[in-house]
N, C-alpha and C. Protein backbone atom coordinates (compact mmCIF):
# COMPACT_ATOMS: atom_id res chain seq x y z
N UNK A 1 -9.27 13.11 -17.68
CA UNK A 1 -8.72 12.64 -16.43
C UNK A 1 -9.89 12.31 -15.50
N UNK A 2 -9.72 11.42 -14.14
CA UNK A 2 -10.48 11.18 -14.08
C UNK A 2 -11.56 12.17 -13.21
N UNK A 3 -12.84 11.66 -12.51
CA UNK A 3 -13.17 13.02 -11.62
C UNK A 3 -13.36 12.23 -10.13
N UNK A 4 -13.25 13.01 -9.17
CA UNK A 4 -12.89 12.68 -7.86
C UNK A 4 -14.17 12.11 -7.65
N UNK A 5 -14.59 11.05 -6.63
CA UNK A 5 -15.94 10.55 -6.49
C UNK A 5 -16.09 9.88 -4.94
N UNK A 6 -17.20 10.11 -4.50
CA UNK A 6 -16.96 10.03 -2.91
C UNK A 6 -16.78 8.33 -2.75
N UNK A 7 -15.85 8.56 -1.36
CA UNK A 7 -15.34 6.64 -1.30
C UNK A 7 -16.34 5.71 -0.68
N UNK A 8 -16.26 5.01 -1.39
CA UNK A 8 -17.22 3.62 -0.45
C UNK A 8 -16.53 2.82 -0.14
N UNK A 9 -16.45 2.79 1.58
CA UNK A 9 -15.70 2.08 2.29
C UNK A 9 -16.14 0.45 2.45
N UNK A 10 -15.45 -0.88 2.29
CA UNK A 10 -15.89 -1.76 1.61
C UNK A 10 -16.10 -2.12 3.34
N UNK A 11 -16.95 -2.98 3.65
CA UNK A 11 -17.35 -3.66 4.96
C UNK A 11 -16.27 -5.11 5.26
N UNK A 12 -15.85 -5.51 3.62
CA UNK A 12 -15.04 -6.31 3.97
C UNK A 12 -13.75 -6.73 4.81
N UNK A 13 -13.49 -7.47 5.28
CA UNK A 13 -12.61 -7.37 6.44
C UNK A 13 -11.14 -8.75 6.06
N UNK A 14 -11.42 -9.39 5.68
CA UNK A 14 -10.47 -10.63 4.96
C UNK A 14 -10.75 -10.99 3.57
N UNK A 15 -9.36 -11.62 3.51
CA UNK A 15 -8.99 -11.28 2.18
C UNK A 15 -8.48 -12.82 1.59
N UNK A 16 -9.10 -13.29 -0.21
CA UNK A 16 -8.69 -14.88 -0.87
C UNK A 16 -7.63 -14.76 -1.74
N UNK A 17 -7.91 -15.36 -2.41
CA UNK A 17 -7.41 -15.82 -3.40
C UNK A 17 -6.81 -16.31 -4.82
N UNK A 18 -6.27 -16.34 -5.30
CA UNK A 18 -5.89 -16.87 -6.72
C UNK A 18 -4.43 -17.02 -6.80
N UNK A 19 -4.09 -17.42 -7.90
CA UNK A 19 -2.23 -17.33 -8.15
C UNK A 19 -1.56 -16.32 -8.38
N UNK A 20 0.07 -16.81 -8.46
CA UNK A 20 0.31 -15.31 -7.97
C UNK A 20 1.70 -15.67 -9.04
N UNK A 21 2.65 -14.53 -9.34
CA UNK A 21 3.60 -14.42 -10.38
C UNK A 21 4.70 -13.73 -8.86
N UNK A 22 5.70 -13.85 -8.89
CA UNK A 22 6.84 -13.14 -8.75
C UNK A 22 7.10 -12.14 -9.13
N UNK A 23 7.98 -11.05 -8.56
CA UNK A 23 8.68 -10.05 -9.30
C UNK A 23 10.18 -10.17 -8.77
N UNK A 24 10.63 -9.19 -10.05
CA UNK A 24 12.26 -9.31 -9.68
C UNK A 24 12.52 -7.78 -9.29
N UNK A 25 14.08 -7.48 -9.33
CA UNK A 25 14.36 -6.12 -9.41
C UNK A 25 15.20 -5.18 -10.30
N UNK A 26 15.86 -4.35 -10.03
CA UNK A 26 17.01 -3.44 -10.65
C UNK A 26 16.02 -2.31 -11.39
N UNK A 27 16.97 -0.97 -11.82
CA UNK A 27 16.57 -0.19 -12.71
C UNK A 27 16.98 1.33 -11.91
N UNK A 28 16.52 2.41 -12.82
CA UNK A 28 16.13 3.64 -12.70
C UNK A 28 15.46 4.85 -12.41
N UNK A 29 15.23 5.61 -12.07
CA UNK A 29 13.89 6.75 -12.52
C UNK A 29 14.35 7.98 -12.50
N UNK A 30 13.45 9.09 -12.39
CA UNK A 30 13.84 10.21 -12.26
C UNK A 30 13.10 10.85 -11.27
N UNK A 31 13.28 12.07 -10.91
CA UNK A 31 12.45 12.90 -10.41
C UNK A 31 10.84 13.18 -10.07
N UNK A 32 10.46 13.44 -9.18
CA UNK A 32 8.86 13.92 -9.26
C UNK A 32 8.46 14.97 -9.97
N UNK A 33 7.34 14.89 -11.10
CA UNK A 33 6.99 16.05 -11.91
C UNK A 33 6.44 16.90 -10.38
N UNK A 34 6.34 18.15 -10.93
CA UNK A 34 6.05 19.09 -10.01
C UNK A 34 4.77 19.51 -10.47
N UNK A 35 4.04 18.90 -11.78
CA UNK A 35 2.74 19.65 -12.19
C UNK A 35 2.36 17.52 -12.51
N UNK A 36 2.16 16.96 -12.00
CA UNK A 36 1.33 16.11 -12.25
C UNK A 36 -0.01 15.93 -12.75
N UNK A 37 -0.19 15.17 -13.24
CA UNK A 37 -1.60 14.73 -14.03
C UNK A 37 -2.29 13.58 -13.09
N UNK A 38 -3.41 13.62 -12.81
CA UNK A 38 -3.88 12.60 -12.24
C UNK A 38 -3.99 10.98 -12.51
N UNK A 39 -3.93 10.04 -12.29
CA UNK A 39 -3.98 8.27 -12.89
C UNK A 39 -5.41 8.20 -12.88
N UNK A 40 -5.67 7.47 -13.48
CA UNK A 40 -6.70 6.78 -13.67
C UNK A 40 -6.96 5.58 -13.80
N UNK A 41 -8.25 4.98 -13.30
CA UNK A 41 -8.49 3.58 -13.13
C UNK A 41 -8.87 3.31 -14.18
N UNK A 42 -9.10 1.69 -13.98
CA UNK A 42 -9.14 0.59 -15.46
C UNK A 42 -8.18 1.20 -16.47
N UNK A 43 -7.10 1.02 -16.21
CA UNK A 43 -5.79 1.77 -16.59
C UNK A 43 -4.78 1.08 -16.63
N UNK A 44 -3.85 0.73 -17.51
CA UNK A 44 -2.61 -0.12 -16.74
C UNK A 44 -1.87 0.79 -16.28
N UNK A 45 -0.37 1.19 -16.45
CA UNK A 45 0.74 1.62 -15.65
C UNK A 45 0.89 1.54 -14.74
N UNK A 46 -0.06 1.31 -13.50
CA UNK A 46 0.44 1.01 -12.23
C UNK A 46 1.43 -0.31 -12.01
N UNK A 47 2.21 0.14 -11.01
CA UNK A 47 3.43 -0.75 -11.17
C UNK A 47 4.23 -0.84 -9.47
N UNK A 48 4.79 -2.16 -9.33
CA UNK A 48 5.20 -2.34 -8.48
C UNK A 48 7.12 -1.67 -8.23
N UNK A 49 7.12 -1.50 -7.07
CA UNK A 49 8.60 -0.33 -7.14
C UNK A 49 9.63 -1.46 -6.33
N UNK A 50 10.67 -1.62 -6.81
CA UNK A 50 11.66 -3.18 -6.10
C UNK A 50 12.06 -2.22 -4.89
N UNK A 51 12.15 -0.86 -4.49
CA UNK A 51 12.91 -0.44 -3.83
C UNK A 51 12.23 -0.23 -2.67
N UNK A 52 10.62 0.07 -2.69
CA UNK A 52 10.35 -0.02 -1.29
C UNK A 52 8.53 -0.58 -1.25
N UNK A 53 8.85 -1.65 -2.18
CA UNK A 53 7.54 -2.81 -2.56
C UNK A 53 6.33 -2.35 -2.72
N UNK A 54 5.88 -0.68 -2.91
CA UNK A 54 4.29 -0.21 -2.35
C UNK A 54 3.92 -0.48 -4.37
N UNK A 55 3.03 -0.31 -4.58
CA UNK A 55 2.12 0.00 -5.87
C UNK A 55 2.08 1.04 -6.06
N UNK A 56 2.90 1.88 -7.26
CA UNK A 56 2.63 3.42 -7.49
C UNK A 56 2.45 3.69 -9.01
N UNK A 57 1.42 4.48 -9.72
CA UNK A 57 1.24 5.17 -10.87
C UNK A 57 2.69 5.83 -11.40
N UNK A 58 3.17 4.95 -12.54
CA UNK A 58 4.03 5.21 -13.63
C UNK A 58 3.71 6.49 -15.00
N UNK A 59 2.58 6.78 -14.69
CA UNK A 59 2.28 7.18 -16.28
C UNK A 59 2.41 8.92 -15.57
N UNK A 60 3.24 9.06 -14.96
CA UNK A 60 3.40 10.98 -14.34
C UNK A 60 4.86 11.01 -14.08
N UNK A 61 5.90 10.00 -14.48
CA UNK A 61 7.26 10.41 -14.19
C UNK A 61 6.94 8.84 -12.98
N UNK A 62 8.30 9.47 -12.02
CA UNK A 62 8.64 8.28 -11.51
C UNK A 62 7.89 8.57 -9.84
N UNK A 63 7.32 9.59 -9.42
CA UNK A 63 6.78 9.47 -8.23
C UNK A 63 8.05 9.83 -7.17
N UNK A 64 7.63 9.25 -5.77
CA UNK A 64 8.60 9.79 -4.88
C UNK A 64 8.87 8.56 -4.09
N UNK A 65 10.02 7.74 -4.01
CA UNK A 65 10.25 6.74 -3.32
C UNK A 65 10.70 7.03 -1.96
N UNK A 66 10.55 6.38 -0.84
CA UNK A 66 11.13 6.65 0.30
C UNK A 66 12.89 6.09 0.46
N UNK A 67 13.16 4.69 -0.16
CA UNK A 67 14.78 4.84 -0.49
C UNK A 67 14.53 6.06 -1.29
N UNK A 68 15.95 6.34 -1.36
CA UNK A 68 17.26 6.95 -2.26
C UNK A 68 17.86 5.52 -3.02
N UNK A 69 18.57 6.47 -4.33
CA UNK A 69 19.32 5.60 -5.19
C UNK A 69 20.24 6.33 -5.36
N UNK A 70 21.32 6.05 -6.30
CA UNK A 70 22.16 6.39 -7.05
C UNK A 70 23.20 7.01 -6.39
N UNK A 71 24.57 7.51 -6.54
CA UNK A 71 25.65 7.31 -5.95
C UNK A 71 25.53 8.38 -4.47
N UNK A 72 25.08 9.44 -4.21
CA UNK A 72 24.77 9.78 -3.20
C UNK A 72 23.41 9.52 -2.05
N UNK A 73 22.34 8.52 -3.23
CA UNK A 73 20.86 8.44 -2.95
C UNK A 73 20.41 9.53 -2.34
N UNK A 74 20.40 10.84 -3.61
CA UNK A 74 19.43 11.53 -3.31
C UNK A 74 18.74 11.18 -4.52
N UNK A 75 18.79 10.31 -5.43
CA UNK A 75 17.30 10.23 -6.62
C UNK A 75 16.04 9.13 -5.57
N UNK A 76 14.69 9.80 -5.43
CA UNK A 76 13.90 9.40 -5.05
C UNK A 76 13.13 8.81 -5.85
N UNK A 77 12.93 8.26 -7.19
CA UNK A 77 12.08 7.88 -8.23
C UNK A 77 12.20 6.64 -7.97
N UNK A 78 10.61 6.22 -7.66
CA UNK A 78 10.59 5.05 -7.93
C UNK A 78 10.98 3.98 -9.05
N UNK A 79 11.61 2.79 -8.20
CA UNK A 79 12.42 1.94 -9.46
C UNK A 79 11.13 1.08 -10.33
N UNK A 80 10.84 0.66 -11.46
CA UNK A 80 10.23 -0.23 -12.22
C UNK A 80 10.43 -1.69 -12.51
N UNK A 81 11.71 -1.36 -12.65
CA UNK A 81 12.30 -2.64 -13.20
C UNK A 81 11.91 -3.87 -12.65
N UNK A 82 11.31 -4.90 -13.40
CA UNK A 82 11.08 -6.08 -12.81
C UNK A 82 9.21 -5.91 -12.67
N UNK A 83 8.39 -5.59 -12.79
CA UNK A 83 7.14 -5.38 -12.23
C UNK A 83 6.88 -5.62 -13.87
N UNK A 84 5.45 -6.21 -13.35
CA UNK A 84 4.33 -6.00 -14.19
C UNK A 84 3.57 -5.24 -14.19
N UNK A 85 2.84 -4.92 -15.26
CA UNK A 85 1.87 -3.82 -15.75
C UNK A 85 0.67 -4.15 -15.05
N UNK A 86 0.40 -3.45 -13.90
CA UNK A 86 -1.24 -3.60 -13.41
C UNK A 86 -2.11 -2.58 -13.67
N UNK A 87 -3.80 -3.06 -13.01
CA UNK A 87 -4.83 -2.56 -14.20
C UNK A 87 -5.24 -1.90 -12.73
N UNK A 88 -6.40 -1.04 -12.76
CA UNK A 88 -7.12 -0.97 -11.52
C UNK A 88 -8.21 -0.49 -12.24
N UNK A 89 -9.56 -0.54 -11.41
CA UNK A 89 -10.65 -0.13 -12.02
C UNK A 89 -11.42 0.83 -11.17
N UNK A 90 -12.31 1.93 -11.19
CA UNK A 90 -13.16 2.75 -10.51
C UNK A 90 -14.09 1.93 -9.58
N UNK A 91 -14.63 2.98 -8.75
CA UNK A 91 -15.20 2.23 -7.46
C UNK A 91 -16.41 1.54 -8.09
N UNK A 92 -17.09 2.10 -9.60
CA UNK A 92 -18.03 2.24 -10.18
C UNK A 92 -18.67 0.84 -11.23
N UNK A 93 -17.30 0.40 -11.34
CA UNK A 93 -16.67 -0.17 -12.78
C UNK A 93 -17.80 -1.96 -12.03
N UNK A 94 -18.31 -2.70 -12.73
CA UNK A 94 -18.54 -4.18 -12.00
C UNK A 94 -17.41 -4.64 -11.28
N UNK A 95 -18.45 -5.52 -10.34
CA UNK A 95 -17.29 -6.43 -9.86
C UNK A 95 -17.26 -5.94 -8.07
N UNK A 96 -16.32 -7.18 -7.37
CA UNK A 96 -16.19 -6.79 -6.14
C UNK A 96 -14.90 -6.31 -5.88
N UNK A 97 -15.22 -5.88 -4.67
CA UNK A 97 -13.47 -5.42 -4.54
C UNK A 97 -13.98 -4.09 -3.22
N UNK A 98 -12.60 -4.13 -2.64
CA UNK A 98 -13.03 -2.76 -1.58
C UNK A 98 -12.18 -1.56 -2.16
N UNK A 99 -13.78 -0.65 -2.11
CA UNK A 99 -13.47 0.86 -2.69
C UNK A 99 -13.21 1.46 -2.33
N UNK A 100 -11.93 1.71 -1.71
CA UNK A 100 -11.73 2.91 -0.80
C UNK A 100 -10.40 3.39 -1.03
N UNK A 101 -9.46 3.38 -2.18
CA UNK A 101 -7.80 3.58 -2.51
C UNK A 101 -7.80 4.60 -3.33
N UNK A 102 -7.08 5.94 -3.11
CA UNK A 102 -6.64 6.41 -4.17
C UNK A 102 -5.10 6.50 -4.34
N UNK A 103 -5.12 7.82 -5.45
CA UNK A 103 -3.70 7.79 -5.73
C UNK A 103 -2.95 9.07 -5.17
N UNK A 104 -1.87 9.05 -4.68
CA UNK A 104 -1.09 10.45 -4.19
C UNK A 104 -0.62 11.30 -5.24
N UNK A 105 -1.10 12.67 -4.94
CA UNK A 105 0.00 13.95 -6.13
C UNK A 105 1.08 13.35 -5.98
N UNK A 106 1.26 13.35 -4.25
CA UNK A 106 3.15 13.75 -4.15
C UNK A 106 3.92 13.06 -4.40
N UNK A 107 3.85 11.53 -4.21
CA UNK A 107 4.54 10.43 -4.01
C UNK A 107 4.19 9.73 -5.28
N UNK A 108 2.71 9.48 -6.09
CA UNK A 108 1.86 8.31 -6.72
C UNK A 108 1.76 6.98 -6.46
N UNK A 109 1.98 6.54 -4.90
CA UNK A 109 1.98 5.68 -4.67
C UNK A 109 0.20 5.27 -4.21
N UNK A 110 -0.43 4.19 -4.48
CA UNK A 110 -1.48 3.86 -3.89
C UNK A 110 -1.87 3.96 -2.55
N UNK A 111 -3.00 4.40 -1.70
CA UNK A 111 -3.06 4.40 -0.60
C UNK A 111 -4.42 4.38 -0.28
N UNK A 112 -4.67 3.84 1.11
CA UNK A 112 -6.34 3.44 1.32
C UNK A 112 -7.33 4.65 2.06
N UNK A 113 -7.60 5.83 1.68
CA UNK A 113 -8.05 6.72 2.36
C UNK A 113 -9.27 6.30 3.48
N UNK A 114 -9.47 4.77 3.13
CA UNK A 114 -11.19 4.72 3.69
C UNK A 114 -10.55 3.90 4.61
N UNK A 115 -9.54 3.09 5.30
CA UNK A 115 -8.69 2.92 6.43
C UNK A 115 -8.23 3.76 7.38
N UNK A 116 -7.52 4.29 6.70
CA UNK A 116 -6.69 6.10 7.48
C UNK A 116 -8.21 6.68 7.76
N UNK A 117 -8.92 6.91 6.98
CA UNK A 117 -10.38 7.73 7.85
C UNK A 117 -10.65 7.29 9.17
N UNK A 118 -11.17 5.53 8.80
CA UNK A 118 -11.77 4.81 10.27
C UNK A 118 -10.72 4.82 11.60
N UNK A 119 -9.28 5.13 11.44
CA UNK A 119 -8.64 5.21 12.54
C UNK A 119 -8.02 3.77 12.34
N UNK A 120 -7.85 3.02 11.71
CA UNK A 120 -7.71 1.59 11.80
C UNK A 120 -5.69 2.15 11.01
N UNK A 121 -5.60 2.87 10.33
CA UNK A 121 -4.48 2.56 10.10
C UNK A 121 -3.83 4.12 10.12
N UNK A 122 -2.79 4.26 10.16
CA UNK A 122 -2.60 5.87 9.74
C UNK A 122 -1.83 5.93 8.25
N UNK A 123 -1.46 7.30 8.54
CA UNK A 123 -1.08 7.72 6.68
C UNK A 123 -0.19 8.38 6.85
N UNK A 124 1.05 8.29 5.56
CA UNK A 124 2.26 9.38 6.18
C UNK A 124 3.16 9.08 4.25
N UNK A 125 3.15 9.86 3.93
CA UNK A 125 3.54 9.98 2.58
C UNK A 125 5.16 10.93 2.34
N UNK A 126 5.82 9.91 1.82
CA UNK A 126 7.23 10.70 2.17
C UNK A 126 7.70 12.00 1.33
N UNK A 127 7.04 12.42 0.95
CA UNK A 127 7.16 13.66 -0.27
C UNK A 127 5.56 14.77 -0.17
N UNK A 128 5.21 15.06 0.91
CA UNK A 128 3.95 15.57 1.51
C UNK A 128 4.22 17.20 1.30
N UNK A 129 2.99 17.83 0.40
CA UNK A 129 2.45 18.57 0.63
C UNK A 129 1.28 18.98 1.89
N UNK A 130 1.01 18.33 2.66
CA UNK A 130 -0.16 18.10 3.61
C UNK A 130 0.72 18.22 4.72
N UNK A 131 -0.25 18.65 6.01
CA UNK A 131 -0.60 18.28 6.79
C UNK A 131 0.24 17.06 7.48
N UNK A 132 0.90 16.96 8.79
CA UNK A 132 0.94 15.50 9.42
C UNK A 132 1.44 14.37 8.72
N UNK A 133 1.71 14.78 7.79
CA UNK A 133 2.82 13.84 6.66
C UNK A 133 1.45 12.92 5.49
N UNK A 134 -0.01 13.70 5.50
CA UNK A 134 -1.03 13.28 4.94
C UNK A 134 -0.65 12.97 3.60
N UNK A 135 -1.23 11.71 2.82
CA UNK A 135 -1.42 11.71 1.12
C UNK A 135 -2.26 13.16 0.48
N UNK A 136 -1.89 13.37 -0.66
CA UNK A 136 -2.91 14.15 -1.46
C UNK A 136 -3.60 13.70 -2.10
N UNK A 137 -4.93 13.45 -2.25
CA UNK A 137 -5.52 12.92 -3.13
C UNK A 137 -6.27 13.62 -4.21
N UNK A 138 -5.82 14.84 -4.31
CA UNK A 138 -6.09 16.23 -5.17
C UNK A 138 -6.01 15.79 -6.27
N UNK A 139 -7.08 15.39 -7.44
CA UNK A 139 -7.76 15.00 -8.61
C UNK A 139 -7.42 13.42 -8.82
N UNK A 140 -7.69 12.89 -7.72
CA UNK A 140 -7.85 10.87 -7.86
C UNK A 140 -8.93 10.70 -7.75
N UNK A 141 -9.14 9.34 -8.83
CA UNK A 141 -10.37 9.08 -8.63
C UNK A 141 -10.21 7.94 -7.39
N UNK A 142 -11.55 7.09 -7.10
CA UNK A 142 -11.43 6.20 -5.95
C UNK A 142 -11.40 4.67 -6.64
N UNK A 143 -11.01 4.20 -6.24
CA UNK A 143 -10.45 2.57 -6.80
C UNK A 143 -10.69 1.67 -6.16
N UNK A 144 -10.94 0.68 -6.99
CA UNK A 144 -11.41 -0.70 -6.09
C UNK A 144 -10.25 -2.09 -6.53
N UNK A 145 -9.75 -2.64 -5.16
CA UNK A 145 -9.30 -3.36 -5.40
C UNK A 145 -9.81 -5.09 -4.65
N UNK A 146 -9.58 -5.82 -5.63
CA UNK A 146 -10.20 -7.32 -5.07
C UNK A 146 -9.64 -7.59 -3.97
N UNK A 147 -9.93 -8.32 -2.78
CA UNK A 147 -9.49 -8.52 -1.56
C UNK A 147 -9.70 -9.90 -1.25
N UNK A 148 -9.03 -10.63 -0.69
CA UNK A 148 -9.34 -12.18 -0.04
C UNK A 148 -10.65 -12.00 1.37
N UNK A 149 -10.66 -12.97 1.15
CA UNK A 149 -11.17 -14.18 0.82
C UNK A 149 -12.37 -13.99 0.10
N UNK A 150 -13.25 -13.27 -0.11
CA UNK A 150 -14.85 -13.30 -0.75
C UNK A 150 -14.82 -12.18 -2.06
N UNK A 151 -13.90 -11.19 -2.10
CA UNK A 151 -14.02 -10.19 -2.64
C UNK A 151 -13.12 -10.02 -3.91
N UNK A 152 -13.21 -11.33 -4.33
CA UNK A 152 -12.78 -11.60 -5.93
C UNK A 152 -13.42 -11.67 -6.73
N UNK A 153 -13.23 -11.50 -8.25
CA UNK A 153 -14.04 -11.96 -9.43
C UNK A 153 -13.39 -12.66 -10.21
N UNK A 154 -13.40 -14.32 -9.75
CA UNK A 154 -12.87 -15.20 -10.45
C UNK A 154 -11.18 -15.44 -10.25
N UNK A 155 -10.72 -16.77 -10.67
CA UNK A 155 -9.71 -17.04 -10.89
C UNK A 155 -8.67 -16.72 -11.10
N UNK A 156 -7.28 -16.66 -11.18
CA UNK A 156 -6.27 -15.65 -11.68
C UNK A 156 -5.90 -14.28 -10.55
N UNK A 157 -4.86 -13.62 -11.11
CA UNK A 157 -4.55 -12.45 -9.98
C UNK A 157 -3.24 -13.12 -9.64
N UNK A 158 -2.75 -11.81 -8.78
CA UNK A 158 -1.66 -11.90 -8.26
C UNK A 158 -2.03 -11.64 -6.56
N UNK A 159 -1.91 -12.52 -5.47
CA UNK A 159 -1.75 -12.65 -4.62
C UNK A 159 -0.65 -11.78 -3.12
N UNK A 160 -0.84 -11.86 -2.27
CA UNK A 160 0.32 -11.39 -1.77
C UNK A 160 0.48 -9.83 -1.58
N UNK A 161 -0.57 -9.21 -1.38
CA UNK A 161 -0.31 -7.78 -1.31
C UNK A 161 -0.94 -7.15 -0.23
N UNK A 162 -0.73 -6.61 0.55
CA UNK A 162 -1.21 -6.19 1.76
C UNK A 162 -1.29 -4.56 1.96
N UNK A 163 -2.11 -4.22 2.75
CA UNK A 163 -2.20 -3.08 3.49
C UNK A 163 -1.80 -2.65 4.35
N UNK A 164 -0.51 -1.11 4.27
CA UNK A 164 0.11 -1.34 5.55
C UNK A 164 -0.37 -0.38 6.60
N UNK A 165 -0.02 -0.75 7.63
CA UNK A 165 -0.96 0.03 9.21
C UNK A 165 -0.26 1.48 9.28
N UNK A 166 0.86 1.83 8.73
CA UNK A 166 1.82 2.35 9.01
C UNK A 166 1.84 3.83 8.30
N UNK A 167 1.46 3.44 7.07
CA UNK A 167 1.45 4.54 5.86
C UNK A 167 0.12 4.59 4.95
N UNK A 168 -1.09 3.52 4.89
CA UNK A 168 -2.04 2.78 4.32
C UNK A 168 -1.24 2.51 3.14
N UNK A 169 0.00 2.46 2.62
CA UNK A 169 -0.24 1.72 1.15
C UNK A 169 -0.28 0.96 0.94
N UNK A 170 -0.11 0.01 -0.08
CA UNK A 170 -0.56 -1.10 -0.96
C UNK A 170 1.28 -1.99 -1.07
N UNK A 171 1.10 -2.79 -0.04
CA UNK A 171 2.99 -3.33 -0.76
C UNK A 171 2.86 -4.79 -0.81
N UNK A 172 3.80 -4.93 -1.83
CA UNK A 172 4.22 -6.80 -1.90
C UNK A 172 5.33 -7.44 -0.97
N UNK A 173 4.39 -8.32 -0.90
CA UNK A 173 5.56 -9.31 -0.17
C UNK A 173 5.83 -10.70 -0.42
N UNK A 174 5.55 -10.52 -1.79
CA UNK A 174 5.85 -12.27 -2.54
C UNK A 174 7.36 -12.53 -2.60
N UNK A 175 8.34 -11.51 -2.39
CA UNK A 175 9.75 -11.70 -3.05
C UNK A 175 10.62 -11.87 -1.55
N UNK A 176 9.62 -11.89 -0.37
CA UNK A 176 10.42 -12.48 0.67
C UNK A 176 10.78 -11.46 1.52
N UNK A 177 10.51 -10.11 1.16
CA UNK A 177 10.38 -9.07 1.92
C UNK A 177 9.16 -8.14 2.08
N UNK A 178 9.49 -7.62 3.16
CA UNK A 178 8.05 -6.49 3.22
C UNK A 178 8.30 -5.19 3.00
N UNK A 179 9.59 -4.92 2.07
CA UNK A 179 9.63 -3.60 1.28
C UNK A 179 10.32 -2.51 2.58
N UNK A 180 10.12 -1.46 1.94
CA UNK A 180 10.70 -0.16 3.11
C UNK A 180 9.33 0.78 3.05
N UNK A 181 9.24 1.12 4.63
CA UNK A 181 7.69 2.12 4.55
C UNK A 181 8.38 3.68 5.24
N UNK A 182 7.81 4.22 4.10
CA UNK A 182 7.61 6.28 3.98
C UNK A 182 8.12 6.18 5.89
N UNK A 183 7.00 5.68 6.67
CA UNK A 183 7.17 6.04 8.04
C UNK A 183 8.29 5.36 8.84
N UNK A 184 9.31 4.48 8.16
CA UNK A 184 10.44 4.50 9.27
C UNK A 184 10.34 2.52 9.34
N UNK A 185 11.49 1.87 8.71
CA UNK A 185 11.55 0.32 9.16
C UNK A 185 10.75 -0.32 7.84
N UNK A 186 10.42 -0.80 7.73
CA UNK A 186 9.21 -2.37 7.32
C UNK A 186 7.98 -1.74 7.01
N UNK A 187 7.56 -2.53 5.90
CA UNK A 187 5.69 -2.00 6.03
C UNK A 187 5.34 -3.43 7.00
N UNK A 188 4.17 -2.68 7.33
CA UNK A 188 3.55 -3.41 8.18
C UNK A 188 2.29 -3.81 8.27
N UNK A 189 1.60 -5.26 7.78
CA UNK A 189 0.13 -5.62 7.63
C UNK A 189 -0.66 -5.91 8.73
N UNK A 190 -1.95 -5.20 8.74
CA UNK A 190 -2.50 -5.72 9.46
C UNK A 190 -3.02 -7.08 10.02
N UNK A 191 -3.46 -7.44 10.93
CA UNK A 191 -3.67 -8.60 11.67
C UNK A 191 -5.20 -8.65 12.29
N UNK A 192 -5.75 -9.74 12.08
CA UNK A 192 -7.44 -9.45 12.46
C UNK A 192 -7.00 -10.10 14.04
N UNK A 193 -7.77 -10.22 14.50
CA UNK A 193 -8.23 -11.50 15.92
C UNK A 193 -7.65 -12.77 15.51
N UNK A 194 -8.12 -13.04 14.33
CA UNK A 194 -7.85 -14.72 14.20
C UNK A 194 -5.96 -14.65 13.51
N UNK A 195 -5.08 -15.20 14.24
CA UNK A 195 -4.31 -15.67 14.02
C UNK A 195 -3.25 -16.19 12.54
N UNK A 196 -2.65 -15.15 11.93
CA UNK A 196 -1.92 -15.37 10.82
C UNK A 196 -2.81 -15.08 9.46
N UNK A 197 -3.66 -14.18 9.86
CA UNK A 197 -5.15 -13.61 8.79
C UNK A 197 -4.79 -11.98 8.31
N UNK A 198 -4.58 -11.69 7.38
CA UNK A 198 -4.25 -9.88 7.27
C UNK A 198 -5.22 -9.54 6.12
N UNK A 199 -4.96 -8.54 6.15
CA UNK A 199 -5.76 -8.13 4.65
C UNK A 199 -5.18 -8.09 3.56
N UNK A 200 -5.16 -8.96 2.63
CA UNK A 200 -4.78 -9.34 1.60
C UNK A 200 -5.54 -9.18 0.48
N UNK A 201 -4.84 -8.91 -0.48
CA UNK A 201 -5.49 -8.52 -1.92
C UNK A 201 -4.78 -8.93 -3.18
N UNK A 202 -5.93 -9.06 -4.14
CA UNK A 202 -5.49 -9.46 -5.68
C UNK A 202 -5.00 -8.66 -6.72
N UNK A 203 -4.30 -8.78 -7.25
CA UNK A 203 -3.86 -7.71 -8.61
C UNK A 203 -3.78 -8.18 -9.70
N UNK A 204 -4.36 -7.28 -10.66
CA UNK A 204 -4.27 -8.31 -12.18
C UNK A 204 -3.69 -7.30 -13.04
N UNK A 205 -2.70 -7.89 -13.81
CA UNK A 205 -1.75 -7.56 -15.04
C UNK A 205 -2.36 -7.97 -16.52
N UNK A 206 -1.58 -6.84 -17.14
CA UNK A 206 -2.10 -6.88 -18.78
C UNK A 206 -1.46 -8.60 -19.25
């Protein structure tokens, strides 16, 4: 598994380009394991959730969604259905990208610890062992993901994914929505100075 490694917060500030795939929805899950195993980068299983759009580690059970499902919606497991298989790689691994994301015990949803540090965004994880509604990042390693505009390697990717101010995670908004966030309403992307600019990032599938 992997081993925890201190974050390097990327200086980058905007975010490019490449093409991008759709996702659809529907499906299942179950429960949060209560003894989780940590994810690991340059890894696939990470996977996009139709029910409240963030990026969360599949390979520990289903994580902790902020909807509910199923006939009373108390099942919190994030849904799968419809997503592709994404990869992520260590802060370590070549290549550009900003290093500063890990993964949650409680939830396994992706989240940007090196944002929530600088004060630029906060953090609030709907299935919290912590503190102030904090992520756990108790045995994650740190991850780098490609970012627009400069902080790609090459062609290809999936487009369309943002950072939200709200919760720091990682959600899509190619399917015309901006998902449901842990903290209450909408995720919500940040916005630089310049006008209709957020932080945007690439994702690549098996």
């Amino acid at each position: 598994m992997p081993t925890t490694s201190t974050p390097s917060i990327s200086r980058r500030t905007l975010l490019t380009a490449a093409a991008g795939s759709g996702l659809t929805m529907a499906a299942s899950a179950t429960a949060t394991l209560a003894t989780a195993t940590p994810a690991r980068a340059a890894q696939h299983l990470w996977t996009w959730c139709h029910q409240c759009s963030q990026l969360w580690f599949s390979g520990n059970g289903s994580g902790y969604c902020p909807v509910g499902s199923g006939i009373f919606g108390w099942d919190h497991g994030h849904q799968s259905s419809g997503s592709g298989d994404y990869v992520l790689r260590y802060d370590t691994d070549p290549g550009v990208g900003d290093s500063h994301w890990r993964w949650c015990r409680d939830c396994a949803a992706l989240w940007s610890k090196g944002w929530s540090d600088s004060g630029r965004t906060t953090t609030y994880c709907p299935n919290s062992s912590q503190p102030f509604r904090w992520h756990n990042w108790s045995g994650s390693g740190t991850y780098k993901i490609e970012a627009l505009p400069d902080g790609i390697n090459g062609p290809g990717g999936q487009r369309r994914w943002f950072l939200c101010i709200r919760c720091s995670g990682l959600f899509f908004t190619g399917n015309g929505s901006d998902g449901t966030c842990p903290a209450g309403g909408a995720h919500r992307h940040w916005k630089s100075p310049e006008p209709q600019i957020g932080y945007e990032y690439v994702l690549r599938q098996l």
